[in-house]
C-alpha atoms as a PDB file:
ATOM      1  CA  UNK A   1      27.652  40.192 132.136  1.00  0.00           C
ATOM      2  CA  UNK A   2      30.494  41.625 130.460  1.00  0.00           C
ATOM      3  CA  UNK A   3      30.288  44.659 128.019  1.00  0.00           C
ATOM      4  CA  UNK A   4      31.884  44.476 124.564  1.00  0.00           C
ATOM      5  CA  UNK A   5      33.531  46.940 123.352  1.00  0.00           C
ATOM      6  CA  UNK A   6      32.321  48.908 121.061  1.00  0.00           C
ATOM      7  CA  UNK A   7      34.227  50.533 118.032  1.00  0.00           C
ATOM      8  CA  UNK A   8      33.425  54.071 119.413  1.00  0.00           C
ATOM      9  CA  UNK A   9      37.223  54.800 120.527  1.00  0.00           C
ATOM     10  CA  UNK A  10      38.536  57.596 117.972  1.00  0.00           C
ATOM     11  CA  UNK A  11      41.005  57.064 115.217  1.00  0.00           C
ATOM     12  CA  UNK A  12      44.680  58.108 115.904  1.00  0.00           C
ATOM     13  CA  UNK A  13      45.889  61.235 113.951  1.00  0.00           C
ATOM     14  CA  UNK A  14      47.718  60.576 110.966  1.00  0.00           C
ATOM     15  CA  UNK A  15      51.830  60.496 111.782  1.00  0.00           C
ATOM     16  CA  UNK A  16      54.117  62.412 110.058  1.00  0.00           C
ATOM     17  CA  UNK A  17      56.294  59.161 109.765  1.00  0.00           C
ATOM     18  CA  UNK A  18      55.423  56.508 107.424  1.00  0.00           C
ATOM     19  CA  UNK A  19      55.599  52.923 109.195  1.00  0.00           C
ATOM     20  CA  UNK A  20      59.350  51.579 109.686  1.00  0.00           C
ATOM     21  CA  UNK A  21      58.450  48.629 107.495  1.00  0.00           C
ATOM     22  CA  UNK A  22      57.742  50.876 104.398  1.00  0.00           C
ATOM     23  CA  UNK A  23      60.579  53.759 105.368  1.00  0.00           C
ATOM     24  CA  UNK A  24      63.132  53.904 102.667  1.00  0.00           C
ATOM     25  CA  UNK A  25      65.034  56.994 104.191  1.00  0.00           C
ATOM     26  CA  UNK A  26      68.699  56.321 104.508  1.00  0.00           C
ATOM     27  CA  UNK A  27      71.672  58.184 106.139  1.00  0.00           C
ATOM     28  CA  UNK A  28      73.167  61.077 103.601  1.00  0.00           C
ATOM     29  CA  UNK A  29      76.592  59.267 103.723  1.00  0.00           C
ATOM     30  CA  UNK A  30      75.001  56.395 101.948  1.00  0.00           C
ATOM     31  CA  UNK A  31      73.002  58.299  99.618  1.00  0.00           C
ATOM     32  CA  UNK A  32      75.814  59.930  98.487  1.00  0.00           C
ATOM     33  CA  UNK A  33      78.130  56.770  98.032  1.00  0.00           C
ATOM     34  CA  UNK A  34      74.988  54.941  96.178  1.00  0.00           C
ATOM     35  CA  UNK A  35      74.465  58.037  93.420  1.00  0.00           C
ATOM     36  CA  UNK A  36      78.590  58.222  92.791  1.00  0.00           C
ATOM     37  CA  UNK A  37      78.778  54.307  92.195  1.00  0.00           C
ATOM     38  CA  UNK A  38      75.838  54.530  89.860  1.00  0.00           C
ATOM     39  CA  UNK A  39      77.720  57.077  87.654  1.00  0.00           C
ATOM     40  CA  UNK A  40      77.632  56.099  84.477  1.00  0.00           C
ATOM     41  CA  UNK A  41      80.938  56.779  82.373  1.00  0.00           C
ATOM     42  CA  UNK A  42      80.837  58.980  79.703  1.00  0.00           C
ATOM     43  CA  UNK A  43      83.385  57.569  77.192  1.00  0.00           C
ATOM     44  CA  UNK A  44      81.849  54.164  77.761  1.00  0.00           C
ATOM     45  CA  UNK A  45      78.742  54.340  75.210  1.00  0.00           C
ATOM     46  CA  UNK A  46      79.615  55.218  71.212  1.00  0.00           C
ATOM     47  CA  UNK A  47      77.295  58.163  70.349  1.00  0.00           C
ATOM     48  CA  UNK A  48      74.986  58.179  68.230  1.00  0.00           C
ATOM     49  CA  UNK A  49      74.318  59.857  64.762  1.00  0.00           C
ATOM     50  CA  UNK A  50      72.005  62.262  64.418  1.00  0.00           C
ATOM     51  CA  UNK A  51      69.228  61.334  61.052  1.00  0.00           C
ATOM     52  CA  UNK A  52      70.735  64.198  58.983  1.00  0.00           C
ATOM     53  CA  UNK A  53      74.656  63.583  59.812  1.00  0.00           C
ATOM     54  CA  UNK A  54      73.586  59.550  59.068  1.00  0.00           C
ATOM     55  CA  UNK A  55      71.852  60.243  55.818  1.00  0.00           C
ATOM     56  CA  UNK A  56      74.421  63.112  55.176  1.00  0.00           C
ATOM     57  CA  UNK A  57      77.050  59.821  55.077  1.00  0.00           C
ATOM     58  CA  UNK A  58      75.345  57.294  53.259  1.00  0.00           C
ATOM     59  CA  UNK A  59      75.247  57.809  49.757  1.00  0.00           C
ATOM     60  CA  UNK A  60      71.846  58.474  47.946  1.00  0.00           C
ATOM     61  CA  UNK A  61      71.022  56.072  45.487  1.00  0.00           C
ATOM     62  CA  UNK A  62      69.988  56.691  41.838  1.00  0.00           C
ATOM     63  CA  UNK A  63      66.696  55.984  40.731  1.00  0.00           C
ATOM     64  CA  UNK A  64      66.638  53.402  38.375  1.00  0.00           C
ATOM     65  CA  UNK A  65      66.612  53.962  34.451  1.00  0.00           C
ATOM     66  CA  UNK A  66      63.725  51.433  33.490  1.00  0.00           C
ATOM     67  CA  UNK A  67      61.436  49.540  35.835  1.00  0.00           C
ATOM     68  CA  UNK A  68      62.345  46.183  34.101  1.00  0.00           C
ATOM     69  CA  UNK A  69      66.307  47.006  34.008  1.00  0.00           C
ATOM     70  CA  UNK A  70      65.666  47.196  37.795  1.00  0.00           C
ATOM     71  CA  UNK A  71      64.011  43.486  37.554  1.00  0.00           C
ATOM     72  CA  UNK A  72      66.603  42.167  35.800  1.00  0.00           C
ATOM     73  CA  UNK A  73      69.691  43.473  37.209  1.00  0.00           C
ATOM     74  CA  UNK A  74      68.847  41.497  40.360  1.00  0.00           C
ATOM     75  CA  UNK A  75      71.051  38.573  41.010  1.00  0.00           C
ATOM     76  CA  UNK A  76      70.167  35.285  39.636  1.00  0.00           C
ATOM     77  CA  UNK A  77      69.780  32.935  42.777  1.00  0.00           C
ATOM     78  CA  UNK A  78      67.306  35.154  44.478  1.00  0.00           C
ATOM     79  CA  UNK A  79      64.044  34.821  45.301  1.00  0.00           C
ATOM     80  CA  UNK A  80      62.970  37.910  43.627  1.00  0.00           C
ATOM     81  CA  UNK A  81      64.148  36.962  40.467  1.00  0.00           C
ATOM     82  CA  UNK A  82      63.119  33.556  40.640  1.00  0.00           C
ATOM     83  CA  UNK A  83      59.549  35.110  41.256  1.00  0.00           C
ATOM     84  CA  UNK A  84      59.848  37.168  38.252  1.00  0.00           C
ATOM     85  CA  UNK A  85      61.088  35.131  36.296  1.00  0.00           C
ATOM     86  CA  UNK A  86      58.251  32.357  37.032  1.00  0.00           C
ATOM     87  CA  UNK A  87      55.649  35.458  36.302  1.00  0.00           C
ATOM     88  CA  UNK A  88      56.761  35.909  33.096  1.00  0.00           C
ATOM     89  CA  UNK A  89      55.012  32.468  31.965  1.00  0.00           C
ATOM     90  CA  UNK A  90      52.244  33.103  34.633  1.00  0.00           C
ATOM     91  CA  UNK A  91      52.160  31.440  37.832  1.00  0.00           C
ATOM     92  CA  UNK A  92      49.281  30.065  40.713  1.00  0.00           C
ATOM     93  CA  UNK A  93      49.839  31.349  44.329  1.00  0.00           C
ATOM     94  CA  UNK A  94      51.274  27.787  45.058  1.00  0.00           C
ATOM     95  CA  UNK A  95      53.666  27.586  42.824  1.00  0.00           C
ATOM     96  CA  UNK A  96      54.482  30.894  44.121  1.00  0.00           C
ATOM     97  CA  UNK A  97      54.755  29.514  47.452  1.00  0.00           C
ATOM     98  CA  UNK A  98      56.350  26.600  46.624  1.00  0.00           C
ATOM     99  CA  UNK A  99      59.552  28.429  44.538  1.00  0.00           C
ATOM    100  CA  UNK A 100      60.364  30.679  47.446  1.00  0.00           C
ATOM    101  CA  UNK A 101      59.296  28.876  50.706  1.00  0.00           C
ATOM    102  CA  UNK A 102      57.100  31.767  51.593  1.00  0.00           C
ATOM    103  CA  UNK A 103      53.637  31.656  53.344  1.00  0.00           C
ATOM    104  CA  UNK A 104      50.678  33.235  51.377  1.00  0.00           C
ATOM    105  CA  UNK A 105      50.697  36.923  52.779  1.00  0.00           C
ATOM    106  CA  UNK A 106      54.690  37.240  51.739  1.00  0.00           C
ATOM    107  CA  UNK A 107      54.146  36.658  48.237  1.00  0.00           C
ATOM    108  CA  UNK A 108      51.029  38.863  47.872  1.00  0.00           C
ATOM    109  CA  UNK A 109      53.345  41.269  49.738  1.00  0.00           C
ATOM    110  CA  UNK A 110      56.128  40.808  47.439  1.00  0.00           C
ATOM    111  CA  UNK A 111      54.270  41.149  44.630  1.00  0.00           C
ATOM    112  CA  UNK A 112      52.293  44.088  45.600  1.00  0.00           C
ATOM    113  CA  UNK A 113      55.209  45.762  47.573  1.00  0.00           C
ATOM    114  CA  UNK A 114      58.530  45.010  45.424  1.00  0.00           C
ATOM    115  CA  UNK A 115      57.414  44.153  42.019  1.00  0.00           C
ATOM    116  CA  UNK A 116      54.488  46.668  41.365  1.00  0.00           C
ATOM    117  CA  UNK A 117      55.412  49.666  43.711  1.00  0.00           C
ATOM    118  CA  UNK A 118      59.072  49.552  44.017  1.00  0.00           C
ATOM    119  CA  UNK A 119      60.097  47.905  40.477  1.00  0.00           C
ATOM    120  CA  UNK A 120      56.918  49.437  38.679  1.00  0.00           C
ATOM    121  CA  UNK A 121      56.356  45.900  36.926  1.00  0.00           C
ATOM    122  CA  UNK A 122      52.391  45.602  35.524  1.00  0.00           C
ATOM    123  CA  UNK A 123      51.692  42.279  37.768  1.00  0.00           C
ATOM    124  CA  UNK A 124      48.042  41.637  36.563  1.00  0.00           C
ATOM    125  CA  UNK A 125      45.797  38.285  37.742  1.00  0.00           C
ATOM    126  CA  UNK A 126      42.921  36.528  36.094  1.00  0.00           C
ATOM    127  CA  UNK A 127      40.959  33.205  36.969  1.00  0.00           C
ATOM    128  CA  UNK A 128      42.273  30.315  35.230  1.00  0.00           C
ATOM    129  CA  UNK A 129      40.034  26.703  35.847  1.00  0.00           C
ATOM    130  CA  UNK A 130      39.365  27.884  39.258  1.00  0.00           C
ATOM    131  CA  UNK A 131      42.455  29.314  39.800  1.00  0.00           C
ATOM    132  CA  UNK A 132      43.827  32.563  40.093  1.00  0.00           C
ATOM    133  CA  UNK A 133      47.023  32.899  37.759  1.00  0.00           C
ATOM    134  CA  UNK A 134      49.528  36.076  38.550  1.00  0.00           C
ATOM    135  CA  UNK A 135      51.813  37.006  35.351  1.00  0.00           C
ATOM    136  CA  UNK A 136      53.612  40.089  34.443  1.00  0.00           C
ATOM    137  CA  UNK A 137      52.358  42.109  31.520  1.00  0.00           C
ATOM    138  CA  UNK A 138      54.200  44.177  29.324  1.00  0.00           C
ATOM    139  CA  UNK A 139      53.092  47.989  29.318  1.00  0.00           C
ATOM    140  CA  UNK A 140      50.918  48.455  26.286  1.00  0.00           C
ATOM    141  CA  UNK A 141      51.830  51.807  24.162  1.00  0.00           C
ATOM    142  CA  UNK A 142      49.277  54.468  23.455  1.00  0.00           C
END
């Protein structure tokens, strides 16, 4: 009968060497070579502005005189103004959508984004035959 051998035989001590297949170490000559080809070039990337020395040369824009001179200084053949002016009469999400090509979430962007925040225009909405109808009100005075 033969014995097996058991798995009493003791582990071997830990090497200070990490197995050849997993070394990376290489000689110092090629070290050196690899780190002064990967030397980037100094004049070869523009800087870049700092945010005070970019918004020091841009000009600041004025804030506009009246929300619907804003509105209407827009030119003609954009979507904005088409919008605006098609809210002036009142208009349905769809037809919305139809004028400027946009999906749903655009034009409720648009017109809670660009026409009330930024342009300050009274965009109010009611129920019309099952329909909710989006038109621009005039301010009342007080």
């Amino acid at each position: 009968m033969k014995r097996t051998q058991q798995s009493s035989a003791k582990p071997k001590p830990p090497t200070s060497k990490p197995p050849a297949s997993r070394s990376r170490a290489k000689s110092p000559e090629a070290t050196s070579t690899r780190s002064a080809s990967k030397a980037k070039p100094t004049s070869a990337k523009p800087t870049r502005k700092s945010a005070a020395s970019r918004a020091a040369s841009q000009p600041r824009r004025a804030p506009a005189a009246a929300p619907l001179a804003a509105a209407t200084s827009t030119s003609p053949a954009s979507k904005q103004s088409q919008l605006i002016d098609l809210l002036g009469s009142g208009a349905s999400m769809a037809q919305m959508m139809e004028l400027t090509g946009w999906q749903p979430h655009t034009v409720r962007g648009m017109l809670s984004g660009t026409l009330r925040k930024r342009l300050g225009l009274n965009v109010q909405h009611q129920m019309e035959e099952g329909v909710r109808v989006y038109r621009i009100v005039e301010a009342q005075a007080q």
